[in-house]
N, C-alpha and C. Protein backbone atom coordinates (compact mmCIF):
# COMPACT_ATOMS: atom_id res chain seq x y z
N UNK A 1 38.10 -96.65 45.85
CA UNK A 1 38.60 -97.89 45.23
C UNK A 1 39.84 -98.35 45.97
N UNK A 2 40.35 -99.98 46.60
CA UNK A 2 40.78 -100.19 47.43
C UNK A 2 41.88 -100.44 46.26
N UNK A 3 43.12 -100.36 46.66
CA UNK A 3 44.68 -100.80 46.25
C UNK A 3 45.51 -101.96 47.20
N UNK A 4 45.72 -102.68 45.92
CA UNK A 4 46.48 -103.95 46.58
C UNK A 4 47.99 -103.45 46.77
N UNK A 5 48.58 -102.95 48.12
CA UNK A 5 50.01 -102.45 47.70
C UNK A 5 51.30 -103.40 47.76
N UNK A 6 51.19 -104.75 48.24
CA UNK A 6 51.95 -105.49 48.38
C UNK A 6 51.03 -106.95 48.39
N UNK A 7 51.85 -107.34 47.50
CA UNK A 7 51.20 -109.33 47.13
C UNK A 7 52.45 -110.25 46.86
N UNK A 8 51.96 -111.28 47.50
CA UNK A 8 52.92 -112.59 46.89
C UNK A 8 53.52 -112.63 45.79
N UNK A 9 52.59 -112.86 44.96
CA UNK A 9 52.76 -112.83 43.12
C UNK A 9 53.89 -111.87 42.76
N UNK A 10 54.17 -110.71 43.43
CA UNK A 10 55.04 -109.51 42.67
C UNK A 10 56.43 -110.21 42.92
N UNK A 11 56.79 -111.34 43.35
CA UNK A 11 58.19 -112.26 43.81
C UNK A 11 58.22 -112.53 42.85
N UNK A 12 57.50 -113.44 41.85
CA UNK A 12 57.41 -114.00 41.46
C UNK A 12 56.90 -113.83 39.52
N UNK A 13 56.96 -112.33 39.18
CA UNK A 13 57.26 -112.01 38.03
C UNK A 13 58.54 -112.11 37.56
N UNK A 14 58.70 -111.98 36.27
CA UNK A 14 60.00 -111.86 35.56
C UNK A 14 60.45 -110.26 35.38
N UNK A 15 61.05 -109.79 35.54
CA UNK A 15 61.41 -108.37 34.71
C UNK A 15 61.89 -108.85 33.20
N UNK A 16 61.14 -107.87 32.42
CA UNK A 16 62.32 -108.09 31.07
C UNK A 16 63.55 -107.63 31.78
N UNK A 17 64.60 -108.11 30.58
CA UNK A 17 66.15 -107.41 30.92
C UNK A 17 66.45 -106.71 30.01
N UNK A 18 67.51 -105.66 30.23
CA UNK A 18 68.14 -104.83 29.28
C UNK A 18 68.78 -105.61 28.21
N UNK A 19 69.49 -106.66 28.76
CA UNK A 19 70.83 -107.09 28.05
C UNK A 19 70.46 -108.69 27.53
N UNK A 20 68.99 -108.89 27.12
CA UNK A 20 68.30 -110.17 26.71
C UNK A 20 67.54 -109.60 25.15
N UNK A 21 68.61 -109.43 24.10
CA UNK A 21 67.55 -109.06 23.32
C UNK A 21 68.56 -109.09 21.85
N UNK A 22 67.82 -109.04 20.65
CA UNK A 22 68.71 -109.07 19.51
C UNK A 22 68.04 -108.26 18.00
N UNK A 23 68.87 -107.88 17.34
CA UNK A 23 68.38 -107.01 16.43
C UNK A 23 68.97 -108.19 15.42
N UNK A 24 67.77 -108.44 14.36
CA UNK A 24 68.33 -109.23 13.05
C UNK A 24 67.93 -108.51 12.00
N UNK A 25 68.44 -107.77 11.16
CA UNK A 25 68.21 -107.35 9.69
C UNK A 25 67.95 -108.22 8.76
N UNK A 26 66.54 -108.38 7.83
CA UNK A 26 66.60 -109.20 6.87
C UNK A 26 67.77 -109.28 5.99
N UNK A 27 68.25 -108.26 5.59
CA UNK A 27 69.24 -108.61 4.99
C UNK A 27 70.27 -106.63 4.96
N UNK A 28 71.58 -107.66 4.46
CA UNK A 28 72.43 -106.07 4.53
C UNK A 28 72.98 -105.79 2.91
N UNK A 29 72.22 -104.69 2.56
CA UNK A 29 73.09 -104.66 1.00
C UNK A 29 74.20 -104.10 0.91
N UNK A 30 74.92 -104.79 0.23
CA UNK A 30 76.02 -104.61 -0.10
C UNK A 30 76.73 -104.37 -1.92
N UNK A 31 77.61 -103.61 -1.83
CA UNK A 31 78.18 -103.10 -3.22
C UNK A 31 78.42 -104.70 -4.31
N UNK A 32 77.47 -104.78 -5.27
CA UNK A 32 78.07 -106.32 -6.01
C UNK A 32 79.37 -106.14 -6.72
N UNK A 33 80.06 -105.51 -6.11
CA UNK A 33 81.58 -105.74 -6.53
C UNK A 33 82.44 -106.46 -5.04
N UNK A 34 81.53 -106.74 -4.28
CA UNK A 34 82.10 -107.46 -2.93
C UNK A 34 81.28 -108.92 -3.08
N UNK A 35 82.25 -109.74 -2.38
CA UNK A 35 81.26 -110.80 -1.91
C UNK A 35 81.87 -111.73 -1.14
N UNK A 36 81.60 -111.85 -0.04
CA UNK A 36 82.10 -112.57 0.92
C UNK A 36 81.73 -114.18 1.02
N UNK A 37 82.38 -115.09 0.90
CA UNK A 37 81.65 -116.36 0.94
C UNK A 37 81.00 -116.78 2.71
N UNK A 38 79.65 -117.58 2.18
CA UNK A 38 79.54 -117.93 3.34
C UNK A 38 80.13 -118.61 4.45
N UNK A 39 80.23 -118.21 5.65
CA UNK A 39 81.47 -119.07 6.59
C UNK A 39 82.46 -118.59 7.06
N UNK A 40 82.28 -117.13 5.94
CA UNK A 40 83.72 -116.72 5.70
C UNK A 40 84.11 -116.23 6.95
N UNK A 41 83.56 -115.22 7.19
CA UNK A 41 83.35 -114.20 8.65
C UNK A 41 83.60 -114.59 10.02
N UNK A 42 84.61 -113.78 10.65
CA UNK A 42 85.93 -114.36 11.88
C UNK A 42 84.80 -114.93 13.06
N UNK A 43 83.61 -114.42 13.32
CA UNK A 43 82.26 -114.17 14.12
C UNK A 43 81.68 -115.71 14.07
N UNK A 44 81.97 -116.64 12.94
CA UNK A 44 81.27 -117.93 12.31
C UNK A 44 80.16 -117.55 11.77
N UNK A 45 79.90 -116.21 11.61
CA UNK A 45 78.46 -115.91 10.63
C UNK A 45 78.54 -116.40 9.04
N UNK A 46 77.26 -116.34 8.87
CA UNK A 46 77.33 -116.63 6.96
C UNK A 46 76.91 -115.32 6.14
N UNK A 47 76.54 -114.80 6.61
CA UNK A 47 75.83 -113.30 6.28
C UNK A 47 75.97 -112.16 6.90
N UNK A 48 76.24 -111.37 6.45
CA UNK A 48 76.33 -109.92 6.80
C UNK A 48 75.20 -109.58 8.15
N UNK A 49 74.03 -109.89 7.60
CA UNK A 49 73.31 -109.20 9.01
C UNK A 49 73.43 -110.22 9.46
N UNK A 50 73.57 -111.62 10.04
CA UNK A 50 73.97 -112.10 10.97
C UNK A 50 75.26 -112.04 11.84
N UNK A 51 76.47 -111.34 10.99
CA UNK A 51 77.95 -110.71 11.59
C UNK A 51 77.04 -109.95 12.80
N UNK A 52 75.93 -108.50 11.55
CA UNK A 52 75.60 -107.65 12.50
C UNK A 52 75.24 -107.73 14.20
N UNK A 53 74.33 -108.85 13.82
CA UNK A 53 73.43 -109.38 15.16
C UNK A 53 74.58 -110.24 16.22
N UNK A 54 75.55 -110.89 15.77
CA UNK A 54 76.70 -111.50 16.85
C UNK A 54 77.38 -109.93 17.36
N UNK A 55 77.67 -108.96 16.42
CA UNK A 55 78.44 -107.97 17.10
C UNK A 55 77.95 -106.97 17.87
N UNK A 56 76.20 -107.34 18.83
CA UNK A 56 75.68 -106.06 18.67
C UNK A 56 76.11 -105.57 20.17
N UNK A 57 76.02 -104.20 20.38
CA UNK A 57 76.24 -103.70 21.66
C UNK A 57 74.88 -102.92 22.25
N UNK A 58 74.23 -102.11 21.83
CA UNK A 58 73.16 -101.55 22.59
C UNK A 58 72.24 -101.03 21.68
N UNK A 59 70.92 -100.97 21.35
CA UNK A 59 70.02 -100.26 20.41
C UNK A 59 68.86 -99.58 21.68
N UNK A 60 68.15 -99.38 20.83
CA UNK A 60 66.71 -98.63 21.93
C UNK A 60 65.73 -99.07 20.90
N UNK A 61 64.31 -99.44 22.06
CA UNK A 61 63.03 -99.57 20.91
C UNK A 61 62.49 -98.63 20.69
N UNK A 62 61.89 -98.98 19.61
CA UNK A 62 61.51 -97.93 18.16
C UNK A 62 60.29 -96.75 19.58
N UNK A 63 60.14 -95.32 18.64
CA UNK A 63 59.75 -94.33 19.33
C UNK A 63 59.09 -93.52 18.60
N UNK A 64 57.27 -93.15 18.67
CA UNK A 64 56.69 -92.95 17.86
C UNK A 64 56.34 -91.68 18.48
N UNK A 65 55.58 -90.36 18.13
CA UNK A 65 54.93 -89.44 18.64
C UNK A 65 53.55 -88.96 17.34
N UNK A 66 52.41 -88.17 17.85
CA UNK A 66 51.63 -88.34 17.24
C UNK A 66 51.78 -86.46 16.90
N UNK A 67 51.15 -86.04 15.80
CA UNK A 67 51.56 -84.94 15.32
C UNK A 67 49.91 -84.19 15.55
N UNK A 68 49.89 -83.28 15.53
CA UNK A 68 48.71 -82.75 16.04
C UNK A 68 47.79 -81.80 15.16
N UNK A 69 46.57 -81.69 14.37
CA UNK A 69 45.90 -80.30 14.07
C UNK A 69 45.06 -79.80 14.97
N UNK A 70 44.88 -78.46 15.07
CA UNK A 70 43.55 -77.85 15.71
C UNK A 70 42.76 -77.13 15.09
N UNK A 71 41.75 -77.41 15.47
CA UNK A 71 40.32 -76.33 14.45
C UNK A 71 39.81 -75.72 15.60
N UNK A 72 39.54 -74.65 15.24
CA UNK A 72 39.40 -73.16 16.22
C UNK A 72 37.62 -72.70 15.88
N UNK A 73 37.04 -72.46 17.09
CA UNK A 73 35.64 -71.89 16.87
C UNK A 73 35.32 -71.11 17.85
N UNK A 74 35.05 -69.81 17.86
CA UNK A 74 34.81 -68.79 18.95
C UNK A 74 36.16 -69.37 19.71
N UNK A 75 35.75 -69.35 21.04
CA UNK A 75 36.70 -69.31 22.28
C UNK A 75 37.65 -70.64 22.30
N UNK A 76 36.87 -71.58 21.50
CA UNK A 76 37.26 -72.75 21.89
C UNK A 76 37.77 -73.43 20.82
N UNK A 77 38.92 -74.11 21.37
CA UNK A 77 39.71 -75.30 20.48
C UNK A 77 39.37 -76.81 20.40
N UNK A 78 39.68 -77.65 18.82
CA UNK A 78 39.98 -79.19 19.56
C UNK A 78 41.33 -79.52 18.84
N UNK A 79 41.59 -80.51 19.17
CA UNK A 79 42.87 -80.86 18.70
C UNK A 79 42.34 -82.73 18.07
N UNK A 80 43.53 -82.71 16.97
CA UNK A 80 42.59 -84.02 16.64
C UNK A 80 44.65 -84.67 15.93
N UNK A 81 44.40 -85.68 16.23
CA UNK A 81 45.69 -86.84 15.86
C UNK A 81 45.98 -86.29 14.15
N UNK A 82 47.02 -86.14 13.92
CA UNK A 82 47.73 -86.54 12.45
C UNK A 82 48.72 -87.34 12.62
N UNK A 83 49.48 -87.39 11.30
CA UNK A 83 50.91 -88.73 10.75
C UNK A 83 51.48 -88.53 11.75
N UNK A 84 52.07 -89.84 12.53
CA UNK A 84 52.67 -90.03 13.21
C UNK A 84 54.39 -89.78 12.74
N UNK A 85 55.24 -89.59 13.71
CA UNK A 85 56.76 -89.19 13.31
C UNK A 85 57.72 -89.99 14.39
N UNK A 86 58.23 -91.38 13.23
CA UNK A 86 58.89 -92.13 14.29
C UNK A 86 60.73 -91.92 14.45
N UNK A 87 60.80 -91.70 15.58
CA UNK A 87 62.67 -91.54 15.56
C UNK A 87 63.26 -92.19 15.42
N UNK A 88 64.78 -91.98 14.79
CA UNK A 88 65.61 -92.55 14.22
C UNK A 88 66.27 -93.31 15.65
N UNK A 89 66.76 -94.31 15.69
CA UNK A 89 67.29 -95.13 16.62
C UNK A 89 68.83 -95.16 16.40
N UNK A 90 69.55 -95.52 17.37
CA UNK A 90 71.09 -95.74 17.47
C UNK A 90 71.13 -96.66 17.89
N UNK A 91 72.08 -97.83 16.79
CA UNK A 91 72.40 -99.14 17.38
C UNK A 91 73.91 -99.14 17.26
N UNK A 92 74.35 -99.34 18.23
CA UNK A 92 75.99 -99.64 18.74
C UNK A 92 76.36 -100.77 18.55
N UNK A 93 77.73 -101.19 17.46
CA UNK A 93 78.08 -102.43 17.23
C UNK A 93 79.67 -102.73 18.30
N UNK A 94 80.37 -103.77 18.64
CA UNK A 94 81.49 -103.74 18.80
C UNK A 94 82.70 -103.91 17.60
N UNK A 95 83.52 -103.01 17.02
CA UNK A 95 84.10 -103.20 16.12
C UNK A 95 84.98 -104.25 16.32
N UNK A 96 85.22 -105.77 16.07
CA UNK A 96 86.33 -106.59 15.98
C UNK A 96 87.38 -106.65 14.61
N UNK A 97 88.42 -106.77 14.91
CA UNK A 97 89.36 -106.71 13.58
C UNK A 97 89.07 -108.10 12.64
N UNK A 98 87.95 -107.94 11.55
CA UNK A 98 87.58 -108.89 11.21
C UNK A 98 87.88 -108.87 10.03
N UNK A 99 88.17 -107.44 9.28
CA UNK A 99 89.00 -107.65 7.81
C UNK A 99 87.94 -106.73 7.10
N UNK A 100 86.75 -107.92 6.05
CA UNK A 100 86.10 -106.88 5.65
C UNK A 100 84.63 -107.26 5.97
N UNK A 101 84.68 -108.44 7.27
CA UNK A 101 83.66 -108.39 7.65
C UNK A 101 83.07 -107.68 9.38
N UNK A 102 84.27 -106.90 9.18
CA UNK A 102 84.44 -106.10 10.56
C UNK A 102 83.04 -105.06 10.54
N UNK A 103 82.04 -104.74 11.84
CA UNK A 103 81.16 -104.18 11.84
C UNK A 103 81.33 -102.53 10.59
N UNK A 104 82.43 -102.09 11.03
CA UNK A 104 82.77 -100.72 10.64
C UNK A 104 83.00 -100.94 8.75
N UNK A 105 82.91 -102.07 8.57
CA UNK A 105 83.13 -102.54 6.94
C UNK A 105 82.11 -102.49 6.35
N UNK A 106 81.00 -103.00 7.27
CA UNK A 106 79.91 -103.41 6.62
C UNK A 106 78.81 -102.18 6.75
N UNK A 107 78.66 -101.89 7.87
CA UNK A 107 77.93 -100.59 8.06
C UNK A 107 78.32 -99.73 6.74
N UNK A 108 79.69 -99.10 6.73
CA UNK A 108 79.95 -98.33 5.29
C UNK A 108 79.88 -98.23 4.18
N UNK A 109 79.93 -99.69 3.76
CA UNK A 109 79.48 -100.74 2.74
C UNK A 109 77.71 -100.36 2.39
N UNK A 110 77.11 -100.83 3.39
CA UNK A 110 75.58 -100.60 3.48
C UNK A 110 75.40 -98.85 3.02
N UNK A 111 76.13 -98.07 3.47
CA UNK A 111 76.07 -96.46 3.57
C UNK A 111 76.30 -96.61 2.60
N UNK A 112 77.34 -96.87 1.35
CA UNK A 112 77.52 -97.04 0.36
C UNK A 112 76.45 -96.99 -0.70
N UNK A 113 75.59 -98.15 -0.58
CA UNK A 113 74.67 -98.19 -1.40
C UNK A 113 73.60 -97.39 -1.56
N UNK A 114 73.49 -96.36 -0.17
CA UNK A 114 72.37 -95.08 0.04
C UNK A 114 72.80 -93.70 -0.82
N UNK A 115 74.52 -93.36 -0.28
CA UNK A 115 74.74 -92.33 -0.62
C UNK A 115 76.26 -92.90 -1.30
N UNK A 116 76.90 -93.10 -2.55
CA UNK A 116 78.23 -93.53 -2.94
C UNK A 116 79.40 -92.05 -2.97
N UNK A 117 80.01 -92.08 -1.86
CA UNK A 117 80.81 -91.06 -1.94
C UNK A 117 82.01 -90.68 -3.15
N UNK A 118 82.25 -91.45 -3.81
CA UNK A 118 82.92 -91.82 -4.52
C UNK A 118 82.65 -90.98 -5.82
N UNK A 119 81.23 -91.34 -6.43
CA UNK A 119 81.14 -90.64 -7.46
C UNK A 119 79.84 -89.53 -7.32
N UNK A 120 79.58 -89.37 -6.50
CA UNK A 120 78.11 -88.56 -5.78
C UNK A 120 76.51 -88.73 -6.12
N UNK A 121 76.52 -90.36 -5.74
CA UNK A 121 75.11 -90.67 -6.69
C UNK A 121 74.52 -91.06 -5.19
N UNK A 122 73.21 -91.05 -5.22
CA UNK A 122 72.34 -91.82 -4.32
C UNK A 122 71.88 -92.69 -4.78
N UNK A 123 71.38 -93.47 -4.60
CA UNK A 123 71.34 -95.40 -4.67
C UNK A 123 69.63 -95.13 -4.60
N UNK A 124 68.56 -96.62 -4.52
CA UNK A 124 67.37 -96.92 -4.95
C UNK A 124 66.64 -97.01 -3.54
N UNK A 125 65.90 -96.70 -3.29
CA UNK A 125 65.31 -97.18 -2.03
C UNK A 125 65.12 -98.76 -1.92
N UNK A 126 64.78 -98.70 -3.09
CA UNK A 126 64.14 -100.54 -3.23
C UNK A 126 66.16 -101.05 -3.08
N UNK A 127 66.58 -100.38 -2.96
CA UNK A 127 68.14 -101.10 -3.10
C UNK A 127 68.34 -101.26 -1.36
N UNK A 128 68.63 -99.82 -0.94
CA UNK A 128 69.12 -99.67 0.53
C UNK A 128 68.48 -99.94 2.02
N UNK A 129 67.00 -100.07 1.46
CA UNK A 129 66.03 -99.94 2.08
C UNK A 129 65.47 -101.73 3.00
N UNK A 130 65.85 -101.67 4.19
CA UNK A 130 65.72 -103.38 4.96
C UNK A 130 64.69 -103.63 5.84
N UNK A 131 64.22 -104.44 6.27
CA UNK A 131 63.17 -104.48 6.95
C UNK A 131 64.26 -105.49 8.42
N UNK A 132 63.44 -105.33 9.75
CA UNK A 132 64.24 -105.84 10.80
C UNK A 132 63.49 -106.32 11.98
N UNK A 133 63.78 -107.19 12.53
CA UNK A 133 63.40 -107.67 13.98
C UNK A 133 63.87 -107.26 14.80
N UNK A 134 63.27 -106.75 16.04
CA UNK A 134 63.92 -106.23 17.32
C UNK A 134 63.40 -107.36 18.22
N UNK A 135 64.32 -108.60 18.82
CA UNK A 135 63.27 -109.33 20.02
C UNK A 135 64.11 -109.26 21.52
N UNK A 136 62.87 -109.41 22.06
CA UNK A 136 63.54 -109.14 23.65
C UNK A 136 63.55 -111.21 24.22
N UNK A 137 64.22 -111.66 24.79
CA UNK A 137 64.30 -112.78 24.86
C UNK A 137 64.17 -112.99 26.81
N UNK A 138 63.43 -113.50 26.80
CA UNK A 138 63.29 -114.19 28.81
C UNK A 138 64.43 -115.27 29.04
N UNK A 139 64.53 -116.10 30.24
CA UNK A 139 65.60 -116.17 30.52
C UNK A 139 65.53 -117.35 29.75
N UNK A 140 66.93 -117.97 30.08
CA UNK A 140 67.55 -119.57 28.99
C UNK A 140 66.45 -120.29 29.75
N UNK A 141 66.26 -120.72 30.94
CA UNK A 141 65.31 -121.72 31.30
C UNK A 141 63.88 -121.57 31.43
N UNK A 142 63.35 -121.70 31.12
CA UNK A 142 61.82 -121.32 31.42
C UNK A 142 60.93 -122.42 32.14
N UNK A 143 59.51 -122.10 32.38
CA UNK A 143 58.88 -123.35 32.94
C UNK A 143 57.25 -123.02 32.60
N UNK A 144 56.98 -124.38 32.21
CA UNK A 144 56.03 -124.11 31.43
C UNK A 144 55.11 -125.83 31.92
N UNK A 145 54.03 -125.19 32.48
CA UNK A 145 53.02 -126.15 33.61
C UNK A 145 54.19 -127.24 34.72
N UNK A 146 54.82 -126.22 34.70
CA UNK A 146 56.20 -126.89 36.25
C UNK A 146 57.01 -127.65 35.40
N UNK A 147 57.33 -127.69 34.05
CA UNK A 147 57.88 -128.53 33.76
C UNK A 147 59.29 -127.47 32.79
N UNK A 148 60.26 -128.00 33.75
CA UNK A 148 61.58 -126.95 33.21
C UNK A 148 62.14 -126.91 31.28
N UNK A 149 62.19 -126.37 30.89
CA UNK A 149 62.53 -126.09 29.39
C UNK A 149 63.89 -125.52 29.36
N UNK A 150 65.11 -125.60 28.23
CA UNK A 150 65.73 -124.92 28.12
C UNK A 150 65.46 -124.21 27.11
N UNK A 151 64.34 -124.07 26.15
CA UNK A 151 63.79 -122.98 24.75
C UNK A 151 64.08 -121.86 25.55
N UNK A 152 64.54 -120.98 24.37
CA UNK A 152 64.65 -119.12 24.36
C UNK A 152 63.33 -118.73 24.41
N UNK A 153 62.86 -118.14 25.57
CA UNK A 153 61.71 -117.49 25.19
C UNK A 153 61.53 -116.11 24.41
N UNK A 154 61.00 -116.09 23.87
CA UNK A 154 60.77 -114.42 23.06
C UNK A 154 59.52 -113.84 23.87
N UNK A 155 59.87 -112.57 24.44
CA UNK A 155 58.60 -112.40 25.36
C UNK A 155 58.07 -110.65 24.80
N UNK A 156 59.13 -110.31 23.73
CA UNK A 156 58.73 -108.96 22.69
C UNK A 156 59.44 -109.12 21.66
N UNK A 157 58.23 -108.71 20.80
CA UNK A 157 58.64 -108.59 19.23
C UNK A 157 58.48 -107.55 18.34
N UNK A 158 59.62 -106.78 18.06
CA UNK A 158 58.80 -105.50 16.82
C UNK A 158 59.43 -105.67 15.77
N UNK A 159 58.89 -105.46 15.21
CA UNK A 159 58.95 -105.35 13.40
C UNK A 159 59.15 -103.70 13.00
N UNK A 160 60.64 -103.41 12.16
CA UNK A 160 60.66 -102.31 11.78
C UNK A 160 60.74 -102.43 10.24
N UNK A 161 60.59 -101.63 9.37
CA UNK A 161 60.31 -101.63 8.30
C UNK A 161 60.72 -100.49 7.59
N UNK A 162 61.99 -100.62 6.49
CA UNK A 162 62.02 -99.45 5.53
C UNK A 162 63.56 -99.15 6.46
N UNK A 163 64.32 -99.70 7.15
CA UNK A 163 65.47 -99.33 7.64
C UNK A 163 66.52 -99.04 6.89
N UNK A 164 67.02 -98.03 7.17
CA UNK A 164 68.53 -97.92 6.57
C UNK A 164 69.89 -96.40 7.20
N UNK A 165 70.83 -97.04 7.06
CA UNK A 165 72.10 -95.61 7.64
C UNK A 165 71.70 -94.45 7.25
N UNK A 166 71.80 -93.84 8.87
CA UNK A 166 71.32 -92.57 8.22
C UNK A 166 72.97 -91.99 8.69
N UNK A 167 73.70 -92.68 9.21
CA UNK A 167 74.68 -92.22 9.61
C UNK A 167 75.59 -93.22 10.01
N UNK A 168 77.06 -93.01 10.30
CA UNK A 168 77.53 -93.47 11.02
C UNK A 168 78.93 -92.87 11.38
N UNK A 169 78.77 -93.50 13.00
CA UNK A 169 79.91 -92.99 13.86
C UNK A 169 81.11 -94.21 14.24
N UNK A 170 82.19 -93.70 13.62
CA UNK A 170 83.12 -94.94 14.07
C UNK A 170 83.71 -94.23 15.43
N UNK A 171 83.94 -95.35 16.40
CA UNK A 171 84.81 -94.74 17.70
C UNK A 171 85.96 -94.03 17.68
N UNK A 172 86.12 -93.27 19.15
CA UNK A 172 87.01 -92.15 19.03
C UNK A 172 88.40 -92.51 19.46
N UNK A 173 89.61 -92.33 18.63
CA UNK A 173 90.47 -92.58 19.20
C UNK A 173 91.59 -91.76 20.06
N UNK A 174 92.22 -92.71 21.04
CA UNK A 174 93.18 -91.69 22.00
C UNK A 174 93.77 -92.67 22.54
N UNK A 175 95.29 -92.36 22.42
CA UNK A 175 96.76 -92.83 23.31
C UNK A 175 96.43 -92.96 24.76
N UNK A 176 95.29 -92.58 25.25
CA UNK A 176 95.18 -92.88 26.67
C UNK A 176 94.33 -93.53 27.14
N UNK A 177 93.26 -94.41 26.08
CA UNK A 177 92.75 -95.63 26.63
C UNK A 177 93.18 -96.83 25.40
N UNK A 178 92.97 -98.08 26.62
CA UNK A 178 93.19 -99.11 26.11
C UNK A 178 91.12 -99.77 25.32
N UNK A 179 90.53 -98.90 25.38
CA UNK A 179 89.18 -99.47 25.82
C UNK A 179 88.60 -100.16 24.30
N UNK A 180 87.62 -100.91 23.93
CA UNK A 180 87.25 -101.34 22.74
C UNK A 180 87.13 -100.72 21.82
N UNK A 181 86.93 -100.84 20.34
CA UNK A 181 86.66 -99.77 19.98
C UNK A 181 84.94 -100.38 19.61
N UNK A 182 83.96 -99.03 18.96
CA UNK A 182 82.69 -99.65 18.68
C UNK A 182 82.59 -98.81 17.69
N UNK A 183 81.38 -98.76 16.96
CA UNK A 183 80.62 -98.17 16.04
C UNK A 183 79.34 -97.92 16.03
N UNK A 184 78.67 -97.28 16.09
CA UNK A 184 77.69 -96.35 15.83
C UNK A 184 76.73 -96.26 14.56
N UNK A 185 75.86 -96.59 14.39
CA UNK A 185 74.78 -96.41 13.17
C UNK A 185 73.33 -95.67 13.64
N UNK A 186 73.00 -94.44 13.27
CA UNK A 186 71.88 -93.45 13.46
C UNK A 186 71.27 -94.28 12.48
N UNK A 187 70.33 -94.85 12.51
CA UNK A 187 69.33 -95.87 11.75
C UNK A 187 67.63 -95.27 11.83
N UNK A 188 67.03 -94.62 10.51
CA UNK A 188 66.02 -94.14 10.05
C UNK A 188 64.99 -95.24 10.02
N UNK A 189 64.17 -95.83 10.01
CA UNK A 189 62.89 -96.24 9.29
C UNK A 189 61.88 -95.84 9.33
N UNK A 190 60.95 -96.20 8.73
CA UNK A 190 59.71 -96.03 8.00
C UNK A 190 58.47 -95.90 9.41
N UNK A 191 58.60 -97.24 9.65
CA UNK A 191 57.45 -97.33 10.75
C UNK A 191 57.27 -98.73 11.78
N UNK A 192 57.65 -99.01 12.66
CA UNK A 192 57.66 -100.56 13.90
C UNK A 192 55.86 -100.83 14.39
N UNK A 193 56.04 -101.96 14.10
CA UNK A 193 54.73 -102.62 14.76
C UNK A 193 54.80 -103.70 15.84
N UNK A 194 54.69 -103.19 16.75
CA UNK A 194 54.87 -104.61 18.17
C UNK A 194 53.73 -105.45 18.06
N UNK A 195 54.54 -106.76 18.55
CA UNK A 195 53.59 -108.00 17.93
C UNK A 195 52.93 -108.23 19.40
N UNK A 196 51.32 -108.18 19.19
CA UNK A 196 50.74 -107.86 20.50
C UNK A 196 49.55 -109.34 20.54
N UNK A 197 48.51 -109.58 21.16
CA UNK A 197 47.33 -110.30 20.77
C UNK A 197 48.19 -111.39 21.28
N UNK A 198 47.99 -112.98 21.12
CA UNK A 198 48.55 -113.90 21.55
C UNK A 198 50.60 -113.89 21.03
N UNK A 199 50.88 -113.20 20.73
CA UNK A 199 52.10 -112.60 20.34
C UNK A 199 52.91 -112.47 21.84
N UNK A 200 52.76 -112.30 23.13
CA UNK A 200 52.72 -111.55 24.05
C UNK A 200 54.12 -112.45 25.37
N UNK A 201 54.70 -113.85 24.51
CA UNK A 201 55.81 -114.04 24.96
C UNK A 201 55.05 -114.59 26.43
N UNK A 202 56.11 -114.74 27.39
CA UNK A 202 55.69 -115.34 29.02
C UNK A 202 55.47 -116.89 29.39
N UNK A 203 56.00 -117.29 30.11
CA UNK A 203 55.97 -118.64 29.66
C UNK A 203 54.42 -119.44 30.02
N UNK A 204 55.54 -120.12 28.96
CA UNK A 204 54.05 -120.88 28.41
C UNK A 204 53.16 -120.16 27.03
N UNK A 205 54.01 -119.33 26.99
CA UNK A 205 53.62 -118.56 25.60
C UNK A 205 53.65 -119.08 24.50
N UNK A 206 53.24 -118.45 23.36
CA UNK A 206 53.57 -118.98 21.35
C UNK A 206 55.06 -119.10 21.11
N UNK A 207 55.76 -117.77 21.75
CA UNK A 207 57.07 -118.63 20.96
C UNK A 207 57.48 -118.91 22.23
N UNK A 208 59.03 -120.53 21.63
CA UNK A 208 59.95 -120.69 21.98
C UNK A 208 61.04 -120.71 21.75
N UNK A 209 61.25 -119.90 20.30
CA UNK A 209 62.52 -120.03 19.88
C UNK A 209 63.03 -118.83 18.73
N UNK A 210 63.93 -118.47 18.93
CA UNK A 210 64.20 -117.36 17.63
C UNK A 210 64.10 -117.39 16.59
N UNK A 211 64.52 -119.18 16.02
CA UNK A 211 64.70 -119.46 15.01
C UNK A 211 63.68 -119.30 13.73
């Protein structure tokens, strides 16, 4: 079978990028003894998971592995698929001094409602429990039958489901850097589905826009 090892066309793909992409939480619960008005937030957000998504610094996509049985007969084995076991992800926020809509406020806030340190209760699933978008976005301009666009393309989409803190790490401090500070959230869910079939982004694709 013959191999094409070099073609025109390979100029002329896009790479996804690392640093083209955004995490939006349907929503972030929070303790109803808080409430922030909309607008309020130093970021110009109106909502908590939208603070989240302006402050974000780095996540990874979702990561599944398949769990295994075997049934044994004389000499020989098979192995056959069970429940899948998906890993917990780390999304890195930048902490800005925002008061109490500062990443490190709200993350704890959210932790709050899972586990309340305060009086030692755990909270509802149906309470703590968020569903989220992960999208990867192509570049600001696109072109679509030669004709230039400035629409966001979305060229990946996953859907996670059942999210919530499984942790969090606020940054480390020391007299000998000046450097940002960030925050840290070890983030559990349930299970991600990538949006595949005409879903598939590229221009000239279904979507053009985040919104």
């Amino acid at each position: 079978m013959s191999i094409s090892l070099s073609n025109a066309i390979s100029g002329r793909r896009e790479p996804k990028r690392a640093n083209r992409w955004v995490l939006k939480f349907e929503t972030v619960p929070y303790p109803a003894t808080l409430s922030v008005p909309a607008g309020g937030l130093s970021n110009g957000a109106d909502t908590m998971a939208e603070s989240l998504a302006i402050d974000l610094l780095s996540a990874s996509r979702p990561h599944s592995s398949l769990n295994s049985d075997t049934v044994t007969r004389l000499s020989e084995q098979w192995h056959f698929a069970t429940h899948p076991t998906w890993d917990p992800i780390t999304v890195s926020f930048y902490d800005f001094d925002s008061g109490q809509g500062s990443a490190m406020q709200i993350l704890w806030r959210w932790y709050q409602t899972v586990y309340d340190v305060l009086n030692g209760t755990m909270g509802y699933a149906a309470t703590y429990k968020v569903d989220a978008s992960l999208i990867l976005l192509g570049p600001g301009q696109t072109s679509t039958q030669n004709a230039a666009t400035t629409n966001v393309q979305i060229i990946e989409a996953w859907d996670l489901f059942g999210c919530y803190p499984n942790g969090i790490t606020p940054g480390a401090l020391s007299y000998e850097t000046n450097d940002s500070l960030k925050v840290e959230m070890d983030m559990i869910f349930d299970y991600a589905s990538l949006h595949t079939t005409t879903d598939t982004g590229g221009a000239g694709g279904t979507w053009n826009s985040i919104a």
